[in-house]
Protein backbone atom coordinates (compact mmCIF):
# COMPACT_ATOMS: atom_id res chain seq x y z
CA UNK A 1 0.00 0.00 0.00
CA UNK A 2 1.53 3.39 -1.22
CA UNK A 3 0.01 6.37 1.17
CA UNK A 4 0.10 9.62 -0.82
CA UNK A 5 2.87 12.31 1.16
CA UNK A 6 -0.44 14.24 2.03
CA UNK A 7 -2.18 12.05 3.66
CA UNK A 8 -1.70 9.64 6.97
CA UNK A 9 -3.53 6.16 7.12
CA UNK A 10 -6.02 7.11 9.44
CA UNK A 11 -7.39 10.38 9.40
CA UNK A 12 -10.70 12.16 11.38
CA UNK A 13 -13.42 12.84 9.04
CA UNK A 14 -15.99 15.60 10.82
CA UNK A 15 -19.03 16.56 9.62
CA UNK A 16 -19.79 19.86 10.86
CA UNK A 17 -22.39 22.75 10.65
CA UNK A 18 -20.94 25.86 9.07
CA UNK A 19 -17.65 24.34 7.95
CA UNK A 20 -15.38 27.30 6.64
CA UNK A 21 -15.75 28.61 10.30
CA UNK A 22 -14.72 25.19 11.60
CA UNK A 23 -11.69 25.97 9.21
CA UNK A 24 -11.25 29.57 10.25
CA UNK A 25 -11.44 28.01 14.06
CA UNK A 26 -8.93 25.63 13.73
CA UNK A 27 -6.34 27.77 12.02
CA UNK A 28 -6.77 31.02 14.38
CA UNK A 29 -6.46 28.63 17.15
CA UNK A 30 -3.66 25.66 15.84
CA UNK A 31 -2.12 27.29 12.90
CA UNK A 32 -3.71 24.79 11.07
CA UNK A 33 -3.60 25.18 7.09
CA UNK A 34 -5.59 24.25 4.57
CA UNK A 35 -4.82 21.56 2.44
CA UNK A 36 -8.39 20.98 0.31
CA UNK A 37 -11.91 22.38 -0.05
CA UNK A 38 -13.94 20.97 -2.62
CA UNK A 39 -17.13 23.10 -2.53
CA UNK A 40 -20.89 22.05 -3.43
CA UNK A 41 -22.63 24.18 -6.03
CA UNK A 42 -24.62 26.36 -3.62
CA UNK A 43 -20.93 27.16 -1.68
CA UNK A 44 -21.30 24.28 0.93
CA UNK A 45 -17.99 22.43 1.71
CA UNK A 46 -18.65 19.09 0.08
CA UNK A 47 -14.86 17.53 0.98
CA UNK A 48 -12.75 19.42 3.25
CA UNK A 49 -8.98 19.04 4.15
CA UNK A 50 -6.67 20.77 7.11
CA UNK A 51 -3.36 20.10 8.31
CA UNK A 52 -2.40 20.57 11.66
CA UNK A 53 1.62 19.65 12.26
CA UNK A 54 1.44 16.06 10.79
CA UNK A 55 -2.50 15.42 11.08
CA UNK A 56 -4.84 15.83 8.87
CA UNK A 57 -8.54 16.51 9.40
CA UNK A 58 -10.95 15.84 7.07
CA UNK A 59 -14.10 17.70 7.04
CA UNK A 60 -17.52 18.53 5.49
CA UNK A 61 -20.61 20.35 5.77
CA UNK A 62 -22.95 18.57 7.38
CA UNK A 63 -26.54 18.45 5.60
CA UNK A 64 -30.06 16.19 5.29
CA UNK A 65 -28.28 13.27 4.12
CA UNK A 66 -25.26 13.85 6.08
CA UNK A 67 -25.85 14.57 9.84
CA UNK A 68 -23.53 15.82 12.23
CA UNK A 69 -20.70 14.09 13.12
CA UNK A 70 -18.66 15.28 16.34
CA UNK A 71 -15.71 13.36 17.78
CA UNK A 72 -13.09 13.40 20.30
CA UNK A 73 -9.70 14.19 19.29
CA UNK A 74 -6.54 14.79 21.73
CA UNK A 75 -3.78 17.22 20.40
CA UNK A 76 -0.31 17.77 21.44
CA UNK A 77 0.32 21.25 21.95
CA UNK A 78 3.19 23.52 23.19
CA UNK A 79 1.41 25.62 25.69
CA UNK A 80 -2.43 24.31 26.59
CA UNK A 81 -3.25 27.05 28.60
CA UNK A 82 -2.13 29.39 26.02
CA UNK A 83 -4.52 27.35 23.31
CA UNK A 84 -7.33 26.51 25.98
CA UNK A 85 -7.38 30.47 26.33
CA UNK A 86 -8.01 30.89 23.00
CA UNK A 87 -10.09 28.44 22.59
CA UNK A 88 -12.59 29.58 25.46
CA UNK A 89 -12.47 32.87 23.20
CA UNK A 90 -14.15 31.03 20.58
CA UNK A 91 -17.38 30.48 22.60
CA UNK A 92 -15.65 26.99 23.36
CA UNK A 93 -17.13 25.29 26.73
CA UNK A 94 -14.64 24.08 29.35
CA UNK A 95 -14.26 20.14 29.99
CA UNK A 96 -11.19 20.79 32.01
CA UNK A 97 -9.36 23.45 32.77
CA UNK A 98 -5.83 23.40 32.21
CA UNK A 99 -4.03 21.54 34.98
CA UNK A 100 -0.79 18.87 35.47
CA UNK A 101 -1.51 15.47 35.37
CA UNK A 102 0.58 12.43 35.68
CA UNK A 103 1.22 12.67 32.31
CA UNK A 104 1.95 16.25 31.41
CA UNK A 105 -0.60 19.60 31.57
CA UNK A 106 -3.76 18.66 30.51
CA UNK A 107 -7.22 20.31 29.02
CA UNK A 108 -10.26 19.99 27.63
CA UNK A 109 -13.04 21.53 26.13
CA UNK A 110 -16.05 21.12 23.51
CA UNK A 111 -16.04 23.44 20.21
CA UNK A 112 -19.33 25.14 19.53
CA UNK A 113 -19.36 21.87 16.66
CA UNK A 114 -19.28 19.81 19.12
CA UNK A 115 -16.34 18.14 18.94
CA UNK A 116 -14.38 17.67 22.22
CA UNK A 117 -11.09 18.44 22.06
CA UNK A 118 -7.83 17.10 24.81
CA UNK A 119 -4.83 19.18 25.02
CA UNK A 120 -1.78 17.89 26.34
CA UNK A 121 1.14 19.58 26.71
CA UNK A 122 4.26 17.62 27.93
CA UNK A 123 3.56 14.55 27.44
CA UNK A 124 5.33 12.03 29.16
């Protein structure tokens, strides 16, 4: 099996309501960049790519024959209280506030998606 450079063998695939501001979320918040958006005819996102470090999210708009689809992801961060600030910012809603754990600083919260999100910073 040959995995294209752009790609990693399992990715996240979200289906969100109003997904260009999931995209504008994720890059004010993780630097993440866009790597695809393949749009529906009445400007919907029909297939959505971002790249955050080395993961890739793959996203779409969600709509009657595609429902909502929120998930859990963890990310490895640099600073989570710095990112769990901005993050609470975004109208985000606290799952855990930033605090050290047994295996590095640790937070959570859920994006107003849905998805809920783990940041860990240090992990050990």
């Amino acid at each position: 099996m040959t995995i294209p450079t752009q790609y990693n063998q399992l990715m996240p695939y979200l289906m969100v309501k109003t997904a260009p501001e999931f995209l504008e979320f994720t890059k004010s918040v993780f630097g993440a960049t866009e790597q695809l958006i393949v749009p529906r005819p009445d400007g919907s996102v029909m297939h959505g790519e971002l790249r955050i470090g080395a993961a890739v999210i793959m996203f779409a708009d969600a709509n009657d024959e595609y429902e909502p689809t929120p998930s859990g992801l963890c990310l490895l961060v640099e600073n989570a209280e710095e990112v769990y600030h901005k993050v609470m910012a975004y109208g985000s809603v606290s799952l855990q506030e930033p605090e050290d754990k047994e295996y590095g600083k640790g937070a959570g919260f859920q994006d107003k998606f849905g998805n809920k999100w783990w940041l860990i910073e240090g992990i050990k």
